[in-house]
Protein backbone atom coordinates (compact mmCIF):
# COMPACT_ATOMS: atom_id res chain seq x y z
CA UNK A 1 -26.51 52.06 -108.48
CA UNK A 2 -26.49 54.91 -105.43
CA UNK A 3 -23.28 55.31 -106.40
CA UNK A 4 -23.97 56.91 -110.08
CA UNK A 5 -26.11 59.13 -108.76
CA UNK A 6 -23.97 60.32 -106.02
CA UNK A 7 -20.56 60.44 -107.63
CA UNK A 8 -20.91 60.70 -111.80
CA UNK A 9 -23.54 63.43 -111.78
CA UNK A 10 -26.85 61.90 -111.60
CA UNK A 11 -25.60 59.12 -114.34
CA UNK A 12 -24.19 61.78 -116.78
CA UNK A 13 -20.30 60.70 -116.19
CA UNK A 14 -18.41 58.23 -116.13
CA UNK A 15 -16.39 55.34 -114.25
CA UNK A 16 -12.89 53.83 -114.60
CA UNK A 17 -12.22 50.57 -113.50
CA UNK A 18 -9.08 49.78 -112.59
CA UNK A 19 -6.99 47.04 -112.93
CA UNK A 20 -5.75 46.97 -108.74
CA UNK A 21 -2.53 44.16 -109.56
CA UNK A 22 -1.05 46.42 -112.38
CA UNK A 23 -1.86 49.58 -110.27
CA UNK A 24 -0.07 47.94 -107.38
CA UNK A 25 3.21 48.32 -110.23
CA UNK A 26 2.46 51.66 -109.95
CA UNK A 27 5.10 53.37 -107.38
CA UNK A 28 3.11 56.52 -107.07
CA UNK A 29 -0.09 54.94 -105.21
CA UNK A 30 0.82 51.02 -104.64
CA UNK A 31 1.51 52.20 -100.65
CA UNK A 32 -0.73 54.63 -100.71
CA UNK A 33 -4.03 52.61 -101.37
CA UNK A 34 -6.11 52.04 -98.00
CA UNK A 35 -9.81 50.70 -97.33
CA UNK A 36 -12.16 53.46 -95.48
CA UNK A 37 -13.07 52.35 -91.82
CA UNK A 38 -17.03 52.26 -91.59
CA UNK A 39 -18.34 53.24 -88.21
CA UNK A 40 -20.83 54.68 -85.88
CA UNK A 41 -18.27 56.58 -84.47
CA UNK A 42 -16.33 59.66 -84.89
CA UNK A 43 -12.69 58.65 -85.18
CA UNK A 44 -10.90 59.05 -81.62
CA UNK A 45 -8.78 61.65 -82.14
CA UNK A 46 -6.50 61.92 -78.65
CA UNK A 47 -3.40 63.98 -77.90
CA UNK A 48 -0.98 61.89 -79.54
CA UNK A 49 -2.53 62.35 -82.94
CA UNK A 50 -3.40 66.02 -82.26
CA UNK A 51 0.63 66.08 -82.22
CA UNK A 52 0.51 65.18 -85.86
CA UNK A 53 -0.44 68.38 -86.78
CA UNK A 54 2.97 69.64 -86.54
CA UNK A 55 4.01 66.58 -89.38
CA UNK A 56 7.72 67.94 -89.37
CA UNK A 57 8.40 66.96 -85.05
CA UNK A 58 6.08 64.03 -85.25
CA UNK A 59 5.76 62.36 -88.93
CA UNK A 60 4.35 59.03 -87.39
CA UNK A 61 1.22 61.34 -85.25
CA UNK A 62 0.83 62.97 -88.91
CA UNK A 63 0.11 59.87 -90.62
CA UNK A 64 -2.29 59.05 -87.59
CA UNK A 65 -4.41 61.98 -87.75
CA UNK A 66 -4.68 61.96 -92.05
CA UNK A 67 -6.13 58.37 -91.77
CA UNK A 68 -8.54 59.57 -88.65
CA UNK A 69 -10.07 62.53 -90.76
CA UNK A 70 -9.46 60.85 -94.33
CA UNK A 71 -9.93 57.28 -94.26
CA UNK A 72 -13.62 56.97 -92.12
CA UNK A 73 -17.35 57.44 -93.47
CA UNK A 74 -19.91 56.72 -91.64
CA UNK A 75 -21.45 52.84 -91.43
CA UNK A 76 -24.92 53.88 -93.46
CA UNK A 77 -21.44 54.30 -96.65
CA UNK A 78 -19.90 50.52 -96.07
CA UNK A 79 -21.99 49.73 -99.93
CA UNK A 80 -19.66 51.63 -101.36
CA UNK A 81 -17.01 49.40 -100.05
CA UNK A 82 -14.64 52.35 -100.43
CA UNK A 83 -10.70 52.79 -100.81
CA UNK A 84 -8.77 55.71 -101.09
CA UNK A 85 -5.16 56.77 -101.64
CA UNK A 86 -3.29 59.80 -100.16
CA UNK A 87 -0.92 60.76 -102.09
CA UNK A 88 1.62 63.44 -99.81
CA UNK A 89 1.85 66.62 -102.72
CA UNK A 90 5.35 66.48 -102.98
CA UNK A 91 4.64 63.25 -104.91
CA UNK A 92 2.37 64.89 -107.80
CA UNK A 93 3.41 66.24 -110.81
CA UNK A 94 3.47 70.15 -110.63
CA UNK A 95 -0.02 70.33 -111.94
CA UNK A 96 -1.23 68.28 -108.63
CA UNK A 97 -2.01 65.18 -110.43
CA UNK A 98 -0.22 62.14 -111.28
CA UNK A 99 -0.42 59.63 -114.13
CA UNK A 100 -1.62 56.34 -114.26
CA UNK A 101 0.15 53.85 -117.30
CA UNK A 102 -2.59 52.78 -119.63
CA UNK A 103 -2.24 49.19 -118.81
CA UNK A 104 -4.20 50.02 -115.42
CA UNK A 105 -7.34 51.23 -117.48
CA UNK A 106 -9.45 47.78 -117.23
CA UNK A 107 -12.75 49.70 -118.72
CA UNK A 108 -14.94 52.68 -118.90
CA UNK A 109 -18.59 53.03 -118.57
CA UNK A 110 -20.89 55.96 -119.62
CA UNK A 111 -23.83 56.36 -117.41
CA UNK A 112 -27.08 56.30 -118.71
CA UNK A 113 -28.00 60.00 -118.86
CA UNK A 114 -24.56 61.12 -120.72
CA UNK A 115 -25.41 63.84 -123.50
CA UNK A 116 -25.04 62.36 -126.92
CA UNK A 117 -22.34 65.09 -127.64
CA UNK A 118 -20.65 64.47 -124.38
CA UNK A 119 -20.80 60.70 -124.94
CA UNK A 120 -19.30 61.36 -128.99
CA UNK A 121 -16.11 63.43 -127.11
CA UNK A 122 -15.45 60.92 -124.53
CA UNK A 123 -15.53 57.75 -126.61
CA UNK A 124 -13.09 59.52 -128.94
CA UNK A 125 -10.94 60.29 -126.11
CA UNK A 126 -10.93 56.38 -125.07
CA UNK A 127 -10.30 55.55 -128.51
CA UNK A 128 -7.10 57.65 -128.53
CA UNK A 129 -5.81 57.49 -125.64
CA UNK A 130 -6.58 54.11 -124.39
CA UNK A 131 -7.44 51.74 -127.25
CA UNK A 132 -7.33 48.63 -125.71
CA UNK A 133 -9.81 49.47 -122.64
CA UNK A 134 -13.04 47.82 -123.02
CA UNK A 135 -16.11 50.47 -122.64
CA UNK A 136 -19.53 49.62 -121.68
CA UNK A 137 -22.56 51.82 -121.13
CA UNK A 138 -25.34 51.88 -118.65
CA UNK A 139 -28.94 51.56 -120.08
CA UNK A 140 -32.11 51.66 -117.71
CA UNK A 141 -33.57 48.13 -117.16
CA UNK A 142 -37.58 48.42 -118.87
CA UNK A 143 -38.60 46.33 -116.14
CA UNK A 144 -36.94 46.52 -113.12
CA UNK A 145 -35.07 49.23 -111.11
CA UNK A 146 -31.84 48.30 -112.02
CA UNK A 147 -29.09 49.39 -114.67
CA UNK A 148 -28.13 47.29 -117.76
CA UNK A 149 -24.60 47.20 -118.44
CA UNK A 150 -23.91 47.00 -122.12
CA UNK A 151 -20.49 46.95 -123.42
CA UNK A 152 -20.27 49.34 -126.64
């Protein structure tokens, strides 16, 4: 439940989940898609991958030195049981993002502080755009510390 606070804005956004077999359909990020290393450790970062800074002469050091700097969080992180994809730019659509088909929309949940009028907008949105997505909502548990998850 960390994770609402620290990525949907103290429970006030929401999450996607996706469907990872009908993203892996997906050209765009089915390669792309790569777990984070959890560590103590800063990642080693020697020579060789220092040579990936020039990505045109060495291509193979480039990829290196992304998944150093992008693809490790420190060990206290492994909850979130992370994955990420890099997606090179040249890849995106011209306004830097790319599309995902609806079919990889499994559901949507609105955290438990969403605005009523934010919450109105966004379930509209689903309704348009992705009709056959399932949405739940998170409720606070009355007697526990945990989060209810209600589907809508």
């Amino acid at each position: 439940h960390l994770m609402w606070s620290h990525y949907a804005q103290n429970h006030t956004g929401i999450m996607f989940e996706i469907d990872i077999e009908k993203l892996k359909e997906c050209t765009v990020i089915a390669n792309t898609l790569k777990k984070i290393k959890y560590t103590e450790q800063f990642p080693e970062i020697t020579f060789e991958i220092i040579k990936g800074m020039n990505e045109e002469l060495f291509p193979e050091e480039a990829k290196k030195l992304f998944e150093a700097l992008l693809l490790t969080k420190q060990e206290i992180w492994n909850y979130e049981n992370e994955y990420r994809s890099i997606i090179p730019i040249k890849n995106l659509a011209e306004n830097g993002l790319f599309s995902l088909p609806k079919e990889c929309f499994k559901s949507v949940t609105l955290g438990c502080a969403m605005q009523e009028q934010d919450r109105n907008k966004i379930l509209c949105m689903i309704h348009n755009h992705l009709p056959e997505t399932s949405i739940f909502e998170n409720k606070i548990n009355k007697r526990n510390y945990s989060l209810d998850h209600l589907k809508v």
